[in-house]
Protein backbone atom coordinates (compact mmCIF):
# COMPACT_ATOMS: atom_id res chain seq x y z
CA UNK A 1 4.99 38.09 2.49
CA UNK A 2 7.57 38.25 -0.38
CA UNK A 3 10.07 36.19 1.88
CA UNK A 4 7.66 33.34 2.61
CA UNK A 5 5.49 33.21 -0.88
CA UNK A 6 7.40 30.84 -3.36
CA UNK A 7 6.36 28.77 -6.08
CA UNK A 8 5.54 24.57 -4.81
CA UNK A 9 5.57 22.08 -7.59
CA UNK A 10 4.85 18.69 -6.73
CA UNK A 11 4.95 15.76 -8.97
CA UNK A 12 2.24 13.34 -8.24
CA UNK A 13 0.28 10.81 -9.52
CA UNK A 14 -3.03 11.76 -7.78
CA UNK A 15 -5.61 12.37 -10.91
CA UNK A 16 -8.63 10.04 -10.09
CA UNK A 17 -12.06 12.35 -8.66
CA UNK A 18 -11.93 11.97 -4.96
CA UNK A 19 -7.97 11.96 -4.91
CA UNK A 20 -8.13 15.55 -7.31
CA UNK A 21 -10.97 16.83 -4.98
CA UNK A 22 -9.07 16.41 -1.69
CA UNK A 23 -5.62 17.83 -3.01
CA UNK A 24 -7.79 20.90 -4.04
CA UNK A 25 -7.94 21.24 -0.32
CA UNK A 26 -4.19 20.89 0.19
CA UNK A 27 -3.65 24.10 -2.30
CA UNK A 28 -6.38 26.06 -1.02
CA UNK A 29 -4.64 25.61 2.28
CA UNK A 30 -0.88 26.57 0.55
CA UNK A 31 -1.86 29.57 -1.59
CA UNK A 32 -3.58 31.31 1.20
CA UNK A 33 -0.52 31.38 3.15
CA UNK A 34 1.11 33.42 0.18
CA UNK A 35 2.79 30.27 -1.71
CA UNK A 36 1.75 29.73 -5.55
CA UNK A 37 1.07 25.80 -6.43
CA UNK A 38 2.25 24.50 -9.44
CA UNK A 39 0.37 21.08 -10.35
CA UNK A 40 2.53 18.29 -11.83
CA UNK A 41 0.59 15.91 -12.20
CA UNK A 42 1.47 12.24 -14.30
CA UNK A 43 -1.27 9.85 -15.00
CA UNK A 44 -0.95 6.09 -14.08
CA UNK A 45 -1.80 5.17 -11.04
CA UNK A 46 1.06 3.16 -9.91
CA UNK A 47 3.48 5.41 -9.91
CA UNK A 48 5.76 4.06 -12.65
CA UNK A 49 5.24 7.13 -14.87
CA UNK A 50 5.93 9.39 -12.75
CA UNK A 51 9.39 7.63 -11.29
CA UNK A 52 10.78 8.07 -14.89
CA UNK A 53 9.62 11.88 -15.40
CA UNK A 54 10.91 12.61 -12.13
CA UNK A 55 14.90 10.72 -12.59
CA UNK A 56 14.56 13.08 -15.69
CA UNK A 57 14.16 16.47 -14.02
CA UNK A 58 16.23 15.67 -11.18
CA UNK A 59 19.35 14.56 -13.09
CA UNK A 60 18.71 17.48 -15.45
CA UNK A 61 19.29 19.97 -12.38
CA UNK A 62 15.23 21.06 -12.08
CA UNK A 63 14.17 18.64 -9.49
CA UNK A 64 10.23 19.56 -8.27
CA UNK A 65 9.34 21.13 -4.42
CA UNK A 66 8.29 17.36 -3.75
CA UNK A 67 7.35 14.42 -5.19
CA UNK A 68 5.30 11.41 -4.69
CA UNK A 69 7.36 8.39 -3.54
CA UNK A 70 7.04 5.30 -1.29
CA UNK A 71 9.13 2.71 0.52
CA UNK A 72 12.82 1.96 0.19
CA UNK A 73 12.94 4.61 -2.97
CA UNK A 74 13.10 7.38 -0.25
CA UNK A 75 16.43 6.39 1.25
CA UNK A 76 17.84 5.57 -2.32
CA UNK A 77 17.49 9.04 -3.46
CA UNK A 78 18.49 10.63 0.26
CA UNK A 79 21.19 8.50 0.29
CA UNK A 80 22.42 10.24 -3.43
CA UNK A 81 22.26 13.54 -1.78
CA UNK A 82 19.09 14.73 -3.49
CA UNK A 83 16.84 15.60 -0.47
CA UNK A 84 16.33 18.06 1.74
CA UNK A 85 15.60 17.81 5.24
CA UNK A 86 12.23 18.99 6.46
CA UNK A 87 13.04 17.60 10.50
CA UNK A 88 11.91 21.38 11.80
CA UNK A 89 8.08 20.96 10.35
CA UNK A 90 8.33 17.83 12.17
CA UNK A 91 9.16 18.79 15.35
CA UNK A 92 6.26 21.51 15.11
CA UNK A 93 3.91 18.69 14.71
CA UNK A 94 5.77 15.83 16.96
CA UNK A 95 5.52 13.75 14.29
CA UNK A 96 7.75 10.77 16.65
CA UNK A 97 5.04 10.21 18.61
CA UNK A 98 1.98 10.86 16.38
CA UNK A 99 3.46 8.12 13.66
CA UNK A 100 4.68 4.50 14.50
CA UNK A 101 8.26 4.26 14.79
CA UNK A 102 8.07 2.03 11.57
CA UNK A 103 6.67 4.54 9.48
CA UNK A 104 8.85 7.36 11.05
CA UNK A 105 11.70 5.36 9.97
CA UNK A 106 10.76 4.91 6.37
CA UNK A 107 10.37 8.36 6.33
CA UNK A 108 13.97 9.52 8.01
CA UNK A 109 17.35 9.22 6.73
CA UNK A 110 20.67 9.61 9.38
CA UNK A 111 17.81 10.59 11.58
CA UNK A 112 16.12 13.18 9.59
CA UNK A 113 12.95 13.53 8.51
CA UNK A 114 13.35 13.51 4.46
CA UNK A 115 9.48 12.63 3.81
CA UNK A 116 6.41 12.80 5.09
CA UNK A 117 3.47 10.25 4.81
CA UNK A 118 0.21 11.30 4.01
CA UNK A 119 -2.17 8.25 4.62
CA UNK A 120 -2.16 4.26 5.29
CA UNK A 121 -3.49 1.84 3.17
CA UNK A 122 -4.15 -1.76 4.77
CA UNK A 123 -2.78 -4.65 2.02
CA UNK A 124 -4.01 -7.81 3.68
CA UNK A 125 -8.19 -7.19 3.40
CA UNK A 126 -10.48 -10.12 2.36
CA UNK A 127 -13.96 -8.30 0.99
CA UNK A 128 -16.58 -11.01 1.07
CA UNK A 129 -20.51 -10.74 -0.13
CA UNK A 130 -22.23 -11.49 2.72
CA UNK A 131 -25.48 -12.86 0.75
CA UNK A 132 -22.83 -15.62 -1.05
CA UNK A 133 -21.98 -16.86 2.02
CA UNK A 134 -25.31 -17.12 3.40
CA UNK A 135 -26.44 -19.19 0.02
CA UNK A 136 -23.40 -21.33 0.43
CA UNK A 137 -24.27 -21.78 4.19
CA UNK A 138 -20.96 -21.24 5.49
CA UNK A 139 -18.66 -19.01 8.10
CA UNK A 140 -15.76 -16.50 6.98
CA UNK A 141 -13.03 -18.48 6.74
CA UNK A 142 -10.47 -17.93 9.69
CA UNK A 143 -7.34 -19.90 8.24
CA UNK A 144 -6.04 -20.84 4.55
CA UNK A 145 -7.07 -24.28 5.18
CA UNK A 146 -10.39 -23.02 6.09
CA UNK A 147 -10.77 -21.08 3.20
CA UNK A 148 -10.14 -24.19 0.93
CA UNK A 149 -13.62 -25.83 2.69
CA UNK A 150 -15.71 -22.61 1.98
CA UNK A 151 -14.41 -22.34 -1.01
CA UNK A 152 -15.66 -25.78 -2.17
CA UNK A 153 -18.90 -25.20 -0.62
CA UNK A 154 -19.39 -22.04 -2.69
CA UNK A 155 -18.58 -24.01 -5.71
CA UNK A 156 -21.69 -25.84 -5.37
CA UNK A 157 -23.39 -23.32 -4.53
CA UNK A 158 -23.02 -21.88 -8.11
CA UNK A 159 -20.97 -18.99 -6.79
CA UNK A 160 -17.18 -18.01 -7.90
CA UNK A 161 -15.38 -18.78 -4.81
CA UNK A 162 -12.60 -15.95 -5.12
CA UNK A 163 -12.54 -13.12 -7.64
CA UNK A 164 -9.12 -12.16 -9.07
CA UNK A 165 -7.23 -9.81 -11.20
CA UNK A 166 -4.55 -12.02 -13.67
CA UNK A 167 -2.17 -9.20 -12.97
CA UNK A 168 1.50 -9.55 -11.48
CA UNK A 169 0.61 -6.99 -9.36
CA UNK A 170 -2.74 -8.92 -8.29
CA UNK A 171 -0.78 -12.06 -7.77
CA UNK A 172 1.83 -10.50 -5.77
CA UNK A 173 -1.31 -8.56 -3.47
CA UNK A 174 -2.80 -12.63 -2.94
CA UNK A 175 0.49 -14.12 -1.99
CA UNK A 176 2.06 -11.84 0.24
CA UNK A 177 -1.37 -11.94 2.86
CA UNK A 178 -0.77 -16.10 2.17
CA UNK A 179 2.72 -15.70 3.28
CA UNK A 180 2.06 -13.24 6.23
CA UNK A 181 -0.91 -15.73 7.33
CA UNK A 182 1.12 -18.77 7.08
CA UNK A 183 4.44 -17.62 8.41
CA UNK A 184 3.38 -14.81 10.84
CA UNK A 185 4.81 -10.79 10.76
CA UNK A 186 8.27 -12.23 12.14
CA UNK A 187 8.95 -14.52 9.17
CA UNK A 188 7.50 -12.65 6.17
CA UNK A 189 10.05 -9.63 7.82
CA UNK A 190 12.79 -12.07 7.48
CA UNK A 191 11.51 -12.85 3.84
CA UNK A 192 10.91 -9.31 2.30
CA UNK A 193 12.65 -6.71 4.67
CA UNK A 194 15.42 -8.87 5.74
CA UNK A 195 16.05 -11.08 2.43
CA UNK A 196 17.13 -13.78 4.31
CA UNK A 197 17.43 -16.92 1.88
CA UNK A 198 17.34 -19.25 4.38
CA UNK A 199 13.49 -18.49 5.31
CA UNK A 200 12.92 -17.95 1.13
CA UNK A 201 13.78 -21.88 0.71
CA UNK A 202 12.36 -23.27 4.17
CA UNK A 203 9.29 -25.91 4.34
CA UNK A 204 7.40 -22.43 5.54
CA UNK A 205 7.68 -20.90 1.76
CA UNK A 206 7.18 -23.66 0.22
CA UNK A 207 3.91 -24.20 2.16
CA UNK A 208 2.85 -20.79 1.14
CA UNK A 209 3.63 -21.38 -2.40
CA UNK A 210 1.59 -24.54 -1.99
CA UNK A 211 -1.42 -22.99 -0.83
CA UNK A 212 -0.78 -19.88 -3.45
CA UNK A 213 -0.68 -22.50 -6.14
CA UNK A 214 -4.34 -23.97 -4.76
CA UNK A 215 -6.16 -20.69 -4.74
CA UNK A 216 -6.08 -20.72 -8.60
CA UNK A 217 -8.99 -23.20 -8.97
CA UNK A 218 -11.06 -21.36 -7.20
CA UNK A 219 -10.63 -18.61 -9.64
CA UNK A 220 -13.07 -18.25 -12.72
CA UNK A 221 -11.60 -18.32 -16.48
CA UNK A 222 -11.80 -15.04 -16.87
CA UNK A 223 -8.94 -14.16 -14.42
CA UNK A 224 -6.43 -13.11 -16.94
CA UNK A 225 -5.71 -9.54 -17.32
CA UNK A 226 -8.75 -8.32 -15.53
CA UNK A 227 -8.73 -5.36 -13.68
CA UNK A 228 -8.88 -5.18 -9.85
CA UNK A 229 -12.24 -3.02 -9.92
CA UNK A 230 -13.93 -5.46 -12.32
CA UNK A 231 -13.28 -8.23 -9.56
CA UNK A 232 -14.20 -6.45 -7.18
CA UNK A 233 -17.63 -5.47 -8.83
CA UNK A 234 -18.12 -9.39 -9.39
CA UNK A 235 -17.92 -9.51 -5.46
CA UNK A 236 -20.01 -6.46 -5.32
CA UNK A 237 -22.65 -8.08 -7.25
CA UNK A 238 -22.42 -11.72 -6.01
CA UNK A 239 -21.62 -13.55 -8.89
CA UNK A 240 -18.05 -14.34 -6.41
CA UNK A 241 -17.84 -14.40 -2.64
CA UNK A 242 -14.48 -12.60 -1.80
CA UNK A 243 -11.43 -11.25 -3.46
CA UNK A 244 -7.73 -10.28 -1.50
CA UNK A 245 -7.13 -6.59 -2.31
CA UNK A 246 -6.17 -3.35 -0.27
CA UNK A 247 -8.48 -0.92 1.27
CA UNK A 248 -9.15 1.07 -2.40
CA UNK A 249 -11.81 -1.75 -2.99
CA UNK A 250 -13.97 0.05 -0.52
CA UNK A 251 -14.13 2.84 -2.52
CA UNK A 252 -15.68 0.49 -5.19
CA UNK A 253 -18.69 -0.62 -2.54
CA UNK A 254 -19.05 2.38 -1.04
CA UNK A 255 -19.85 3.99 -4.92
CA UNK A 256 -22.30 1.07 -5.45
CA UNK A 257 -24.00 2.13 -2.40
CA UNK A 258 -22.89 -1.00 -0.17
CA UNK A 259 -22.64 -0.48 3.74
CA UNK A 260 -20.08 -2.87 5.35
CA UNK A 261 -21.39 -5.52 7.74
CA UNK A 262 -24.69 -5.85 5.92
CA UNK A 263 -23.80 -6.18 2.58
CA UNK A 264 -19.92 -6.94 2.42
CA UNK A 265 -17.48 -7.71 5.05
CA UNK A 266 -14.12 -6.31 4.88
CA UNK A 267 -11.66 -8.80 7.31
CA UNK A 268 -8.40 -9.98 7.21
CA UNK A 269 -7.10 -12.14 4.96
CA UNK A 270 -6.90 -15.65 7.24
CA UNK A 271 -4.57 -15.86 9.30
CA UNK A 272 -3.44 -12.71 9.78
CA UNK A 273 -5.88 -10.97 12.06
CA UNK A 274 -3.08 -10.24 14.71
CA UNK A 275 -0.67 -8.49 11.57
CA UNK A 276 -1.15 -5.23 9.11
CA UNK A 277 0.77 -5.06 6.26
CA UNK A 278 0.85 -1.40 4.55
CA UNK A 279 0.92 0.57 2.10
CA UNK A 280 1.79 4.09 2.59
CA UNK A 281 1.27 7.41 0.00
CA UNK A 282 4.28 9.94 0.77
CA UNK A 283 5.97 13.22 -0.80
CA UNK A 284 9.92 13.55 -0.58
CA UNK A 285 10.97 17.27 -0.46
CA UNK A 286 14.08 17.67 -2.79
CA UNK A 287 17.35 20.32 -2.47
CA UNK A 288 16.43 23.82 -3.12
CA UNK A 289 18.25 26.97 -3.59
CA UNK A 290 16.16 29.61 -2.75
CA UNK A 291 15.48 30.20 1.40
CA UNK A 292 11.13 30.87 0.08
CA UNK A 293 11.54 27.38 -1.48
CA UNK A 294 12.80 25.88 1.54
CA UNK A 295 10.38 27.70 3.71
CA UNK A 296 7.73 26.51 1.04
CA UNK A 297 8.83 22.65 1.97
CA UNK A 298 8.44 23.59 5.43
CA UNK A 299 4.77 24.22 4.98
CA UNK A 300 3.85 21.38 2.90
CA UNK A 301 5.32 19.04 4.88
CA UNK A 302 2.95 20.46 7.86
CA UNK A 303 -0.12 20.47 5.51
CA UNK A 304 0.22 17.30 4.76
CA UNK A 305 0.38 15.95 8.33
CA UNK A 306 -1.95 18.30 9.36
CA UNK A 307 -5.18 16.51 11.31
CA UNK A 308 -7.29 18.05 8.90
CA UNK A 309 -6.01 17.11 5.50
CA UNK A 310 -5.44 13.94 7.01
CA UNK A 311 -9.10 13.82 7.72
CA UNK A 312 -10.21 15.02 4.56
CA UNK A 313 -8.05 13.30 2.21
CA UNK A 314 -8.45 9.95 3.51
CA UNK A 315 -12.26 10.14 3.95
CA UNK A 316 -11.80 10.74 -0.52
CA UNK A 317 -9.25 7.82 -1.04
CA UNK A 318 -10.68 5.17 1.12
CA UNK A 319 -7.55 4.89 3.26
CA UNK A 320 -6.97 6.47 7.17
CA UNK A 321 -4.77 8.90 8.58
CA UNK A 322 -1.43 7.84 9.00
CA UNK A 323 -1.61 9.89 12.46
CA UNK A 324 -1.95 6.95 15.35
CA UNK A 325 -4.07 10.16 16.88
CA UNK A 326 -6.27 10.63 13.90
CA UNK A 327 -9.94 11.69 14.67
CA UNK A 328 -11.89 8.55 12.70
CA UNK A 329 -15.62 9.58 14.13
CA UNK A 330 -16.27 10.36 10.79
CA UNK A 331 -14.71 7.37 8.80
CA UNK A 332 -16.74 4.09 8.41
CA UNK A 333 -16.59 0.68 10.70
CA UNK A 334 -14.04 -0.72 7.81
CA UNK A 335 -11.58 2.25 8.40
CA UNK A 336 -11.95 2.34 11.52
CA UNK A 337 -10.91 -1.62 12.04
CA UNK A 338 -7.82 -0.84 9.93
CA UNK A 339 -7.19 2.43 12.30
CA UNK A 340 -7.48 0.39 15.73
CA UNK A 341 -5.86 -2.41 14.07
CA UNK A 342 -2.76 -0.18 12.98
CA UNK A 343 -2.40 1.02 16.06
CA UNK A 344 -2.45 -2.32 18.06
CA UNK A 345 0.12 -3.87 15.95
CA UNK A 346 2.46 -1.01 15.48
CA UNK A 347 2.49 -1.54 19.57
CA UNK A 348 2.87 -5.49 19.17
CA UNK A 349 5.68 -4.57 16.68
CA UNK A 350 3.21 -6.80 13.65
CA UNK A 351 2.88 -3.94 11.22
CA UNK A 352 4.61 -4.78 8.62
CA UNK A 353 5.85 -3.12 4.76
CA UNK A 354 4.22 -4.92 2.01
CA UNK A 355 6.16 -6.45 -0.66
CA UNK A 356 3.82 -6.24 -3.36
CA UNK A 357 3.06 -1.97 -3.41
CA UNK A 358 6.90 -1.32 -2.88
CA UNK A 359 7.03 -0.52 0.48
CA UNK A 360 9.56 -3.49 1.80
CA UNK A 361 12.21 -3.73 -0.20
CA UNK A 362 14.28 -1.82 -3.34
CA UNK A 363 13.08 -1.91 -7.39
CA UNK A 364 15.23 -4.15 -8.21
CA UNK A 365 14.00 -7.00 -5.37
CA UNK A 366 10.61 -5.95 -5.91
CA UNK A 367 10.43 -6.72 -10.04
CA UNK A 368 12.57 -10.29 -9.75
CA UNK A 369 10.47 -11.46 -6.73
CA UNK A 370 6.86 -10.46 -8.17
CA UNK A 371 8.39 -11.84 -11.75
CA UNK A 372 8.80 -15.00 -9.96
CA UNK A 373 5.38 -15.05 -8.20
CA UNK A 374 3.69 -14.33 -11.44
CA UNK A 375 5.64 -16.87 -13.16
CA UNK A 376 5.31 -19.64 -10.48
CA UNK A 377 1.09 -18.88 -10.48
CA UNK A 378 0.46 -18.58 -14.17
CA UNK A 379 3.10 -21.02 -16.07
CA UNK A 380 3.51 -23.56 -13.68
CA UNK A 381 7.15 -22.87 -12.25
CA UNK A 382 7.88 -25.54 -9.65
CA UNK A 383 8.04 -24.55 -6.07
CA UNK A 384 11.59 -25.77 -5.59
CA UNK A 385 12.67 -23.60 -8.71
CA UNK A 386 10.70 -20.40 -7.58
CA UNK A 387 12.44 -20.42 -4.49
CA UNK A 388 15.33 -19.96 -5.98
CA UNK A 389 14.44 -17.16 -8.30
CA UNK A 390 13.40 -15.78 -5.28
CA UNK A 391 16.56 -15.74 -3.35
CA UNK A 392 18.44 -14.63 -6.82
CA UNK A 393 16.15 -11.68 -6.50
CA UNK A 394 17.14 -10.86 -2.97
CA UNK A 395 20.44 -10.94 -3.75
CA UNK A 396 20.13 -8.32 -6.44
CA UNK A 397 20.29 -5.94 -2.97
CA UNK A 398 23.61 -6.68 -2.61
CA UNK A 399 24.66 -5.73 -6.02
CA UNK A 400 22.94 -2.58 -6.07
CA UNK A 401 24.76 -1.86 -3.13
């Protein structure tokens, strides 16, 4: 047992009740195979935190067992020669055909499994009150265009058409399900996976930006700087009809006792029925010395993509199994849309990374293009001129290369 027991420190960001209460169950399952955990925990949910403690320890030559990263971030640090490779674990488990081949990539680097993903979270959701709709007298909207005619129609009804957060963040969530619903998987790939700048100044981004622009007088005046959860509760308790936010709302209707397709729907966002764009919680194992340590990375990496802390993590967070095998008899009709929907467009090749949680492209793109959003919605950038910040954002790739 002295061979195999090591010490596992993983930096995460992990600290709300029902995320804490499921990792118990990761360490429960570590420690009784002879490893010792050691928490690292950094509050702030997004991550940002964390990113800076962690370029600390691993330039300082004490880089954690793992820690929490997502998206293009993954191959930036494998591609510095920081991680280790945990491709053994993940031949155990068959992890090529259990995950989509897009997530399988995102998780490799030269072929080797670097990372491994823990759950899914669907971007592109529109949560709607069900008793707004009925007062207003009108149908789910099924297209942007559509949406406008509801939303009018909700306006004299006395209800808040759409509920928003006045966050960066928020505004990035609302336009990249406008852009995937207007332009389809293929051309939001070509905008924020590919960076082409030809599809970032066509008539098809400009439309998007358009529509983007409209959404904002729907929105109440108390939009600035609210938190997500506080719109959603406005949803929650019908004072607005729907709000354009990931699968964590849930969480927030599920607490207030809600049960989906009575009380709330939980669709996607128009247009983009046929599409899934995700968001995806993952650990990178870094370089150790020590064989236990590496043997330690081993079994984490199987934990994590083991069925059953799959199971019982996501049934905590509100998200799904990343598994395409996952068990969901015990996970409600919402996750179990997103699951069947995940599946049926990894197949149609229509899942797709979103932009706004960090998942499709590097920092650097990520912070110019959402600083451009933001800028366009809130101080009245024109649309021309934010297409052009846009593609000056997408070429910062090419300098950090």
């Amino acid at each position: 047992m002295a061979a195999q027991a090591a010490d596992i420190e993983v930096l995460h960001w992990w600290t709300s009740g029902g995320e804490a209460k499921a990792l118990g169950e990761l360490i429960k399952k570590l420690e009784s195979g002879g490893h010792r955990w050691r928490d690292f925990p950094v509050l702030g949910g997004g991550g940002d935190n964390a990113a800076i403690l962690l370029k600390t320890r691993v330039v300082s030559g004490y880089p954690p067992t793992a820690a929490q990263i997502k998206g293009p971030e993954i191959q930036q640090w494998a591609k510095e020669n920081y991680l280790a490779t945990v491709t053994e674990a993940a031949k155990a488990q068959d992890w090529d055909s259990s995950l989509p081949k897009v997530v399988a990539a995102a998780m490799k680097y030269q072929g080797r499994y670097v990372a491994a993903p823990v759950n899914v979270h669907r971007v592109n959701w529109m949560w709607i009150n069900t008793a707004a709709l009925k007062k207003a007298g009108v149908e789910p909207p099924t297209s942007w265009d559509d949406l406008f005619k509801v939303a009018d129609a909700l306006q004299k009804a006395g209800i808040i058409p759409i509920a928003h957060g006045g966050q960066p963040w928020q505004d990035f969530t609302v336009f990249e399900s406008i852009v995937l619903g207007q332009g389809g998987a293929g051309f939001y790939n070509k905008v924020f996976v590919e960076l082409d700048a030809a599809s970032i100044q066509s008539p098809t981004m400009a439309k998007a930006l358009e529509t983007f622009r409209k959404t904002r007088q729907y929105m109440d005046k108390g939009t600035p700087n609210r938190e997500w959860n506080a719109a959603t509760a406005m949803v929650i308790k019908g004072q607005a009809a729907i709000q354009f936010m990931g699968d964590w709302a849930k969480g927030e209707f599920s607490r207030a006792g809600k049960v989906p397709g009575q009380d709330y729907l939980c669709l996607p966002a128009p247009g983009t029925e046929k599409s899934y764009s995700y968001n995806i919680d993952s650990f990178a194992f870094f370089r150790q010395r020590q064989d236990d340590a590496k043997k330690a990375q081993a079994d984490l990496a199987a934990a994590l993509m083991s069925p059953e802390f799959q199971e019982t993590f996501n049934l905590a967070k509100g998200s799904i199994p990343v598994r395409t095998n996952a068990n969901m008899s015990k996970f409600d009709a919402c996750a179990q849309r997103s699951a069947s929907d995940f599946k049926s467009t990894a197949e149609a090749g229509t899942l797709v990374p979103s932009i706004a949680h960090h998942m499709a492209a590097p920092e650097v793109v990520f912070s110019g293009m959402q600083n451009a959003v933001s800028a366009f919605f809130n101080e009245g950038a024109s649309i021309s001129e934010t297409q052009a910040r846009l593609v000056a954002a997408a070429k910062a790739a090419e300098v950090r290369e």
